[in-house]
PDB file of N, CA and C in Angstrom:
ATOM      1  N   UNK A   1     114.069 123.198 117.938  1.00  0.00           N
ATOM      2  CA  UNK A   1     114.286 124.121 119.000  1.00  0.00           C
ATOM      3  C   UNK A   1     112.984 124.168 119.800  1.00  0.00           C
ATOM      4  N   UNK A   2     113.181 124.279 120.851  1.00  0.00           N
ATOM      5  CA  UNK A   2     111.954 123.578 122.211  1.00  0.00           C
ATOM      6  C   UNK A   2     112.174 125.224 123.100  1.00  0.00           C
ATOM      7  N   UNK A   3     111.324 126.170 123.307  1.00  0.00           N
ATOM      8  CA  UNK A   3     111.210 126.660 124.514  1.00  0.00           C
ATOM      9  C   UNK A   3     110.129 126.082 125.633  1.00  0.00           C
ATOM     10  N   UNK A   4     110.221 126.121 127.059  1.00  0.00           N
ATOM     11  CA  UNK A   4     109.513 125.861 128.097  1.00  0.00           C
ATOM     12  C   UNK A   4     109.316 127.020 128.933  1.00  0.00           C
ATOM     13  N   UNK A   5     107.892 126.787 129.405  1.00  0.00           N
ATOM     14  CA  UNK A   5     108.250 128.047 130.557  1.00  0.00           C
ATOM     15  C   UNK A   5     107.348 127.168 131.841  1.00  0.00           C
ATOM     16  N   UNK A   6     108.206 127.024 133.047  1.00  0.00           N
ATOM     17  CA  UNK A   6     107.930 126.303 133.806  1.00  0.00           C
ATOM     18  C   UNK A   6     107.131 126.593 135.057  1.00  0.00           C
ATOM     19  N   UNK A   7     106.987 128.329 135.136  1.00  0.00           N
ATOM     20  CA  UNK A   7     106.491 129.246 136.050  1.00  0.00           C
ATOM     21  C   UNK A   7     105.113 129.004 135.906  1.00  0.00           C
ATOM     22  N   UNK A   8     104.225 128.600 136.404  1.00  0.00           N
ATOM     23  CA  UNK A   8     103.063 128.205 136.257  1.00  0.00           C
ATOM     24  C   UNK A   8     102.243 129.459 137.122  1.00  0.00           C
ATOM     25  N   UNK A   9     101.500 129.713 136.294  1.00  0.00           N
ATOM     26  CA  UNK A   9     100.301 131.001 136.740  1.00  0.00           C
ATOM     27  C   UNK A   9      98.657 130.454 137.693  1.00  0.00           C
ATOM     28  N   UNK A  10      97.761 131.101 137.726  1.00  0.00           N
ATOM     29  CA  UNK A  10      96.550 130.070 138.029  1.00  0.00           C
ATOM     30  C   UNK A  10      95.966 128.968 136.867  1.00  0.00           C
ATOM     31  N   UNK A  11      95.934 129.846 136.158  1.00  0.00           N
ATOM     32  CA  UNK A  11      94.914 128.862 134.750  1.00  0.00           C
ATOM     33  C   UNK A  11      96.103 128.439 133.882  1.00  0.00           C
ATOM     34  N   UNK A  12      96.944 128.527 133.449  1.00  0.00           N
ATOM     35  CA  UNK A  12      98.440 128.015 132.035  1.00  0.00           C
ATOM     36  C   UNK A  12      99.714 127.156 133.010  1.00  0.00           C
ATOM     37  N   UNK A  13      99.635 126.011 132.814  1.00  0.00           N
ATOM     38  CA  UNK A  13     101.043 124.878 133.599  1.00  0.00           C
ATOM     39  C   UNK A  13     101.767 124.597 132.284  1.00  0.00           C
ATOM     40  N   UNK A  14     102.823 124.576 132.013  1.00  0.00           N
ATOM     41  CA  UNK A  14     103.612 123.618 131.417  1.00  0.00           C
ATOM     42  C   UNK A  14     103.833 124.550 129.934  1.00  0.00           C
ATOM     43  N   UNK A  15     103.632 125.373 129.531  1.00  0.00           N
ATOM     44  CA  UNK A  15     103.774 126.260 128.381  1.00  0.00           C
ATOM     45  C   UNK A  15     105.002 126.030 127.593  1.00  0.00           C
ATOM     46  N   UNK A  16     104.801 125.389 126.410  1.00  0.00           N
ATOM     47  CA  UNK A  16     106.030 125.264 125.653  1.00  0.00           C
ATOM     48  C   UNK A  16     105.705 125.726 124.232  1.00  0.00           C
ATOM     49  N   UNK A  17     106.488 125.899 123.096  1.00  0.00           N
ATOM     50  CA  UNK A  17     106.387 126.447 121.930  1.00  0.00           C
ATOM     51  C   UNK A  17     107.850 125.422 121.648  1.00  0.00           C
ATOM     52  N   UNK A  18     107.725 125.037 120.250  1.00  0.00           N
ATOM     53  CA  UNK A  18     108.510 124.147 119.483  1.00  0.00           C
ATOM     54  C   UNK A  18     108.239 124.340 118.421  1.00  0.00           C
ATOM     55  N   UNK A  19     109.824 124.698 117.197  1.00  0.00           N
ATOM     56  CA  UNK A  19     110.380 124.739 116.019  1.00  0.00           C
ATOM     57  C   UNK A  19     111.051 123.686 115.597  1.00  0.00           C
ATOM     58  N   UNK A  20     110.393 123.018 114.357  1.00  0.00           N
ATOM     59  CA  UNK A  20     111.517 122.081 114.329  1.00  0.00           C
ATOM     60  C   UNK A  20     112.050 121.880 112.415  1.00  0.00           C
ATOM     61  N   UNK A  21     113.134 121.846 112.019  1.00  0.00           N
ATOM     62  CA  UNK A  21     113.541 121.581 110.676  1.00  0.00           C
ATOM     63  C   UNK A  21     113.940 120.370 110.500  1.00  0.00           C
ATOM     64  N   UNK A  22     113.436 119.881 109.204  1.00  0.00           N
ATOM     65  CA  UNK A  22     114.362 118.697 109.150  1.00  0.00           C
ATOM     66  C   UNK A  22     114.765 118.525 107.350  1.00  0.00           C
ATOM     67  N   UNK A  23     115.419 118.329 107.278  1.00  0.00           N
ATOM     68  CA  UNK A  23     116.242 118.239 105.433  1.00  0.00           C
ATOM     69  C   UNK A  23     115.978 116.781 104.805  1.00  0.00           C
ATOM     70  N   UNK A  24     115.986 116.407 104.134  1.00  0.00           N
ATOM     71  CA  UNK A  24     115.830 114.910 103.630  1.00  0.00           C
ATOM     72  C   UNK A  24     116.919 114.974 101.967  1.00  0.00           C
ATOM     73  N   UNK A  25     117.605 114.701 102.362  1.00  0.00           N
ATOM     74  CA  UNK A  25     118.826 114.350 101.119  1.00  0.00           C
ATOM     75  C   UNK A  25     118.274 113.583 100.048  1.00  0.00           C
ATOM     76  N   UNK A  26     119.095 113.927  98.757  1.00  0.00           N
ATOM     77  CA  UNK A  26     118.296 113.447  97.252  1.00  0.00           C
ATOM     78  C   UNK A  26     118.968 112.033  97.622  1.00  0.00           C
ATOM     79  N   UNK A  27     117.968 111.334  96.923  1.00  0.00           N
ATOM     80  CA  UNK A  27     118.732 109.747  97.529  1.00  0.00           C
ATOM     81  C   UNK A  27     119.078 109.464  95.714  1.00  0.00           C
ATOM     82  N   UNK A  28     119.732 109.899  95.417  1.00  0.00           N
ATOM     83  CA  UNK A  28     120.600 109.142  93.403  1.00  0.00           C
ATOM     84  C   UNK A  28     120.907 107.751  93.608  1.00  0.00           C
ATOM     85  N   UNK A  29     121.446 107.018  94.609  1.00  0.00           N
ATOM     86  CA  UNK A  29     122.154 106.066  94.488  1.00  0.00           C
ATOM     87  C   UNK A  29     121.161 104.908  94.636  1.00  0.00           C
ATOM     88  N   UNK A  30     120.530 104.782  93.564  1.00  0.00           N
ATOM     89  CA  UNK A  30     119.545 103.714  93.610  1.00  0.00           C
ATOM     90  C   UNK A  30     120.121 102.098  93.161  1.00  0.00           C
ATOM     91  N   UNK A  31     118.742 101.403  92.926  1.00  0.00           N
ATOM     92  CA  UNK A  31     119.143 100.363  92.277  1.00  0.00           C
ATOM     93  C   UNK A  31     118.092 100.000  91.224  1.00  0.00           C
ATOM     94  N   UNK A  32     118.867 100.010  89.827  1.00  0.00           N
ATOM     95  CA  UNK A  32     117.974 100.954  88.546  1.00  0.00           C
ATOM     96  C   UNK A  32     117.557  99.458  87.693  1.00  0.00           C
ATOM     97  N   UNK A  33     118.150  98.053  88.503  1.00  0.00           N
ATOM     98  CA  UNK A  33     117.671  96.708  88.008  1.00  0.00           C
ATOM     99  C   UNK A  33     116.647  96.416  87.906  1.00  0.00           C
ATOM    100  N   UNK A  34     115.698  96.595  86.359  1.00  0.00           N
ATOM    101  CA  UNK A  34     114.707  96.038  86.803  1.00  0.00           C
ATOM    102  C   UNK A  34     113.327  96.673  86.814  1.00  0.00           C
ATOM    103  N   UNK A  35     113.826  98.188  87.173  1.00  0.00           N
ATOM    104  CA  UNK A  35     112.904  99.668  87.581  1.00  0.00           C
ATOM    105  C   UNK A  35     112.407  99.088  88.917  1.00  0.00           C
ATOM    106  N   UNK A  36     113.456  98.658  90.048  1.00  0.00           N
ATOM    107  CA  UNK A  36     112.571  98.546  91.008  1.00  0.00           C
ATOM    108  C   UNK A  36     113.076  99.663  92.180  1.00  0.00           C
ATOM    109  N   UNK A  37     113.604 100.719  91.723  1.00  0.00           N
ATOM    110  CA  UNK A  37     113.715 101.863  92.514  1.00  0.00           C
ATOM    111  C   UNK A  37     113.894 103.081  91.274  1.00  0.00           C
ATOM    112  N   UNK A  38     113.443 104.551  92.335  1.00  0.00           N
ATOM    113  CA  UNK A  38     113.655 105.748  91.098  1.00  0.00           C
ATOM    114  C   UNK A  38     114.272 106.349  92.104  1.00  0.00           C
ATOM    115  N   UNK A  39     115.059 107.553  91.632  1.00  0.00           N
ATOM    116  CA  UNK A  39     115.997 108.471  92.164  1.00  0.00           C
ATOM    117  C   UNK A  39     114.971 109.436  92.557  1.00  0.00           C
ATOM    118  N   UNK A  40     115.133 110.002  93.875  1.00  0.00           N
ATOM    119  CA  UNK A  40     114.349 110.892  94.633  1.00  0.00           C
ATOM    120  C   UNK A  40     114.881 112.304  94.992  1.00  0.00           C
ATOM    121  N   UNK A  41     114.694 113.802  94.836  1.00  0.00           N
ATOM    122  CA  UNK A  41     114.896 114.667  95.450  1.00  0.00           C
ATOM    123  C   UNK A  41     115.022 114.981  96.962  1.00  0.00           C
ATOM    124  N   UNK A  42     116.083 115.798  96.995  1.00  0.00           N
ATOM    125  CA  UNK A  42     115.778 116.663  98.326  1.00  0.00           C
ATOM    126  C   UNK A  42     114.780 117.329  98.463  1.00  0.00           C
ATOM    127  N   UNK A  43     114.553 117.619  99.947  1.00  0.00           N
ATOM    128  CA  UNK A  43     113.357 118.213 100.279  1.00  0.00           C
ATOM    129  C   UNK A  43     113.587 118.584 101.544  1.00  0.00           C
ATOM    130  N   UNK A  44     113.122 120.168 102.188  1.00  0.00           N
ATOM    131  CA  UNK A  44     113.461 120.292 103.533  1.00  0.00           C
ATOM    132  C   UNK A  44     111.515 120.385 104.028  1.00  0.00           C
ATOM    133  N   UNK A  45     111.502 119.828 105.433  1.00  0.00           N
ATOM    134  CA  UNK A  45     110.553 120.328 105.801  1.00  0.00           C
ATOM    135  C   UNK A  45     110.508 120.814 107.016  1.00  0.00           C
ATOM    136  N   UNK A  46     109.302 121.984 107.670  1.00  0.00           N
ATOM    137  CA  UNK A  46     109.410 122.608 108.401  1.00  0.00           C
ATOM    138  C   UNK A  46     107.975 122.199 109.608  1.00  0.00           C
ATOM    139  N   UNK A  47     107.959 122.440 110.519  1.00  0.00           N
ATOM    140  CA  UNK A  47     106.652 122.345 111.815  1.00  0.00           C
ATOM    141  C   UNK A  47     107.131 123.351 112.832  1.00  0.00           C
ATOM    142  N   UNK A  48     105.683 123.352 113.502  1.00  0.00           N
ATOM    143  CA  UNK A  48     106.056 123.905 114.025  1.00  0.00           C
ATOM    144  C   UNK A  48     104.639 123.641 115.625  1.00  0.00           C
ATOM    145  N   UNK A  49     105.161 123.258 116.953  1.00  0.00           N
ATOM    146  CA  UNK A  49     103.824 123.219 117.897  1.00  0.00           C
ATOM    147  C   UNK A  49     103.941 124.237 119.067  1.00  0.00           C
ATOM    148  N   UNK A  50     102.516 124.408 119.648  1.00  0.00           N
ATOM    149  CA  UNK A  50     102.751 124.769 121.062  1.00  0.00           C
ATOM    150  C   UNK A  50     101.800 124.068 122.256  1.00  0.00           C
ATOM    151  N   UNK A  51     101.930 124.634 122.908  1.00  0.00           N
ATOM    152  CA  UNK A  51     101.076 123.845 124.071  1.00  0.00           C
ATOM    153  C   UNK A  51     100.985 124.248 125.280  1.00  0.00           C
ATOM    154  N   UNK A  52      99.529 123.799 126.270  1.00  0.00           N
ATOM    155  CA  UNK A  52      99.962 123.902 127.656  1.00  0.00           C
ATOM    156  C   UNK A  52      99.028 122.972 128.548  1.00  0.00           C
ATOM    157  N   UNK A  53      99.199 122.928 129.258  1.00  0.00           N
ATOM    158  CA  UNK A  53      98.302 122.282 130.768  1.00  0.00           C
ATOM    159  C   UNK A  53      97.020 123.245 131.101  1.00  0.00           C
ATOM    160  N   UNK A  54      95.832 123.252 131.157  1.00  0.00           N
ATOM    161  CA  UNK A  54      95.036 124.180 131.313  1.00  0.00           C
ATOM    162  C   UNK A  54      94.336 123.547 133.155  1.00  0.00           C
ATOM    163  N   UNK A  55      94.383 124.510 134.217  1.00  0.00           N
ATOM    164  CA  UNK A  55      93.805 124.265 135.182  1.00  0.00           C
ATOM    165  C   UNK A  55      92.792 125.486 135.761  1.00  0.00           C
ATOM    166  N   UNK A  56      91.548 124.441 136.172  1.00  0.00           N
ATOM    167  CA  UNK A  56      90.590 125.454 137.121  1.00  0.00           C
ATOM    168  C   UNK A  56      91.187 125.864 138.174  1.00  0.00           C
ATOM    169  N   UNK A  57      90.689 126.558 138.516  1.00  0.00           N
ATOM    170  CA  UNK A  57      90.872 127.603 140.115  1.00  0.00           C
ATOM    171  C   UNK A  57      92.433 126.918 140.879  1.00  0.00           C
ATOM    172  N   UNK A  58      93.712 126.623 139.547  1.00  0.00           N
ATOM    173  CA  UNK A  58      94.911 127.151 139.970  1.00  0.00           C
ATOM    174  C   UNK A  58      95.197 125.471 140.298  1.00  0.00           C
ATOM    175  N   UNK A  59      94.177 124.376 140.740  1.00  0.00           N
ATOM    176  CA  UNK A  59      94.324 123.254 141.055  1.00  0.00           C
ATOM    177  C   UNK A  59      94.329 121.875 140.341  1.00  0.00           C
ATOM    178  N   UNK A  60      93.074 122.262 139.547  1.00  0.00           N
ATOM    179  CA  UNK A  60      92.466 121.064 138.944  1.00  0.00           C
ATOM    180  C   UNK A  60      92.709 121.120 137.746  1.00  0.00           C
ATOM    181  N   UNK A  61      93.575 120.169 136.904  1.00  0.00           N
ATOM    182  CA  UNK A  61      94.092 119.878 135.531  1.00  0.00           C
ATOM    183  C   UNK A  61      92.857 119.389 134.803  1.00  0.00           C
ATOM    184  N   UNK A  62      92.219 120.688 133.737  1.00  0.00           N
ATOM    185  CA  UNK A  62      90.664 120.117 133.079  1.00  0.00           C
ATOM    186  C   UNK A  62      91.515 119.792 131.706  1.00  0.00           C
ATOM    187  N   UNK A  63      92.549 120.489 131.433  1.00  0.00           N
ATOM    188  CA  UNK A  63      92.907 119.914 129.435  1.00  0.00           C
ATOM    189  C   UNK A  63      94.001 119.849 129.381  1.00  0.00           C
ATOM    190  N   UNK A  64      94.327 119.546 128.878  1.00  0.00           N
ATOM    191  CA  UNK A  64      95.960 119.731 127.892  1.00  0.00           C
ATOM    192  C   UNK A  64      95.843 119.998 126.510  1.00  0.00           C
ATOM    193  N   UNK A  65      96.296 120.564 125.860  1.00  0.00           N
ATOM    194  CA  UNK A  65      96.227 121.607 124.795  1.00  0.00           C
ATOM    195  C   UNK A  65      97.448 121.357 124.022  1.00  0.00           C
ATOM    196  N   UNK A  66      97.334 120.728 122.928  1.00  0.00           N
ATOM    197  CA  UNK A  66      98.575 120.876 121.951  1.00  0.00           C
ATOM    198  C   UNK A  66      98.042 121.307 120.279  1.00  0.00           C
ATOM    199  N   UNK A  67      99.031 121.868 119.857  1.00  0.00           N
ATOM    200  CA  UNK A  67      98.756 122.399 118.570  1.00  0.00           C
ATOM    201  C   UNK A  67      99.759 122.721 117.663  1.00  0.00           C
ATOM    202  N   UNK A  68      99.707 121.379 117.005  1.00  0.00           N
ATOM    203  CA  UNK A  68     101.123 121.161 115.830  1.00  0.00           C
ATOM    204  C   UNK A  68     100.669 121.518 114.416  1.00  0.00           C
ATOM    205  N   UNK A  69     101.461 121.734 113.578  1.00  0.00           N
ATOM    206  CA  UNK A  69     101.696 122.339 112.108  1.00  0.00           C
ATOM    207  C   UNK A  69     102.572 121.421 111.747  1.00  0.00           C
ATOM    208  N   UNK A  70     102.737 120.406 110.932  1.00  0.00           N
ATOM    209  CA  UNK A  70     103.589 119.456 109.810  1.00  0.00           C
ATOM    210  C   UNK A  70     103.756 120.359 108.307  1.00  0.00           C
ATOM    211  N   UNK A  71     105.263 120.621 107.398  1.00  0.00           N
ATOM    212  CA  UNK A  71     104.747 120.833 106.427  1.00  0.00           C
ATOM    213  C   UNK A  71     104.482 122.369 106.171  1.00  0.00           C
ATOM    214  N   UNK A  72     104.726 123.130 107.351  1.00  0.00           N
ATOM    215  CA  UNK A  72     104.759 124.416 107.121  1.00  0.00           C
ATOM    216  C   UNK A  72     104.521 125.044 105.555  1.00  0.00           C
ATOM    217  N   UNK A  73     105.367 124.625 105.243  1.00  0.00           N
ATOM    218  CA  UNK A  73     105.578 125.917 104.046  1.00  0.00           C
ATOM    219  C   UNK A  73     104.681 124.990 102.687  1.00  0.00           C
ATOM    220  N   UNK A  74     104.051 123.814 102.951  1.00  0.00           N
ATOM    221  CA  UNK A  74     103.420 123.338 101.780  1.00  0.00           C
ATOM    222  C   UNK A  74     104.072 122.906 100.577  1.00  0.00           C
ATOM    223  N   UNK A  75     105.193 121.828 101.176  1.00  0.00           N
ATOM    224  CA  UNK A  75     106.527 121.676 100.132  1.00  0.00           C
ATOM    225  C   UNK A  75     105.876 120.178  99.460  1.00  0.00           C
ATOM    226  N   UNK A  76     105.494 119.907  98.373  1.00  0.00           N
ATOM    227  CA  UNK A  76     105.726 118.979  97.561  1.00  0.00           C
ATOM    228  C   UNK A  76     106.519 118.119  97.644  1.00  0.00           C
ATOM    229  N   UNK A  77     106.248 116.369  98.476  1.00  0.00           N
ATOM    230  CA  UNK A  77     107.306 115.707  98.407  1.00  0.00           C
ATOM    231  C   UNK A  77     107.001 114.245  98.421  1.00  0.00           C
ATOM    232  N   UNK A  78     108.001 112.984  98.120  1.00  0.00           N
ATOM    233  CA  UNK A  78     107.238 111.842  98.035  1.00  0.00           C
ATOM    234  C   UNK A  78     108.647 111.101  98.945  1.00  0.00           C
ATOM    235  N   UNK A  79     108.200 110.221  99.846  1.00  0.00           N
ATOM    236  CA  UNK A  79     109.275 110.063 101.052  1.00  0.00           C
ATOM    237  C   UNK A  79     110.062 108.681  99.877  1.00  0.00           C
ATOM    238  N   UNK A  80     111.115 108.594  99.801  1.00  0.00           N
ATOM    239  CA  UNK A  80     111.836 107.392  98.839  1.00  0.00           C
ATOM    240  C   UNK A  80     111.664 106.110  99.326  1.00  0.00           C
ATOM    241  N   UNK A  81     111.020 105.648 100.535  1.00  0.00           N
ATOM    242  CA  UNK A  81     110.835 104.479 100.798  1.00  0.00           C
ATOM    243  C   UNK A  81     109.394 105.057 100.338  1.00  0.00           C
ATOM    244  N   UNK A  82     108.605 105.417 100.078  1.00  0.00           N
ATOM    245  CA  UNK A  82     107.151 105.398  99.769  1.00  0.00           C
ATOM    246  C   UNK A  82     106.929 104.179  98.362  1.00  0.00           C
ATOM    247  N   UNK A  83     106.171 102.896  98.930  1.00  0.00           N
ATOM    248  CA  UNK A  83     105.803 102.762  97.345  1.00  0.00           C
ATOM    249  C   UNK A  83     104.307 103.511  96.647  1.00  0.00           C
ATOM    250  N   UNK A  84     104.029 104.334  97.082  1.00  0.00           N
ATOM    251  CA  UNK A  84     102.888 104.917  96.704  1.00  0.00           C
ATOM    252  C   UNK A  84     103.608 106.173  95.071  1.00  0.00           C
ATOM    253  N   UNK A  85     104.799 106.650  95.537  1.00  0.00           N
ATOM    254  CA  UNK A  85     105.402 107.200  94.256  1.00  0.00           C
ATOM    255  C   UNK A  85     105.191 106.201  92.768  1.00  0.00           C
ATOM    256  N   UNK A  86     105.251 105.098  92.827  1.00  0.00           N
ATOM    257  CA  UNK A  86     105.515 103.822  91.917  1.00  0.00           C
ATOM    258  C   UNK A  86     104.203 104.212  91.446  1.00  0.00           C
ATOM    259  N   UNK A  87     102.720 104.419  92.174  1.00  0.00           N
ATOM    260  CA  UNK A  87     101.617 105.013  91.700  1.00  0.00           C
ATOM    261  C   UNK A  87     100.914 105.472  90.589  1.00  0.00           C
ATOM    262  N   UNK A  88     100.135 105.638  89.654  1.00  0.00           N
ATOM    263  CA  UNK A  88     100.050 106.039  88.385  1.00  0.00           C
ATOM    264  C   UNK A  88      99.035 107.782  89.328  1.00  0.00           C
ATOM    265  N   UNK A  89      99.636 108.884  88.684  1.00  0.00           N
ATOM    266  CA  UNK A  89      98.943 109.907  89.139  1.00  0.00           C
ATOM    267  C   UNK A  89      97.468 110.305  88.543  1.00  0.00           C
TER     268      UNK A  89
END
């Protein structure tokens, strides 16, 4: 979910704030020949950014400003194409 606000003031252009979820399904249906795959959990994860255009005296574009969060909630997870899981901890 994306808000924008497009009304631009002197100093803030382009102001947006963004939520985003995404789920990752237990993947079971492996292929167990061999041990060259392991069965992986679900896992949801969460982010979250905002941002804007920063201008001097209403004209001149000096920054752009973004500021994202991956991982929100600090969820424990290992992506099933990862071979880094295969790993010794």
């Amino acid at each position: 979910m994306r808000g924008e606000w497009q009304k631009p003031d002197r100093t803030f252009h382009n102001l947006f704030i963004e939520v985003n979820f995404e789920y990752h399904c237990a993947q079971n249906n492996v292929l167990r020949e061999n041990n060259t795959e392991t069965p992986t959990p679900g896992y949801p994860l969460l982010g979250a950014s905002l941002g804007f255009d920063l201008f001097a005296k209403g004209k001149t574009k000096m920054l752009t400003f973004v500021f994202a969060a991956q991982n929100i909630l600090d969820k424990a997870y290992q992506d099933h194409l990862s071979r880094l899981k295969y790993a010794p901890v």
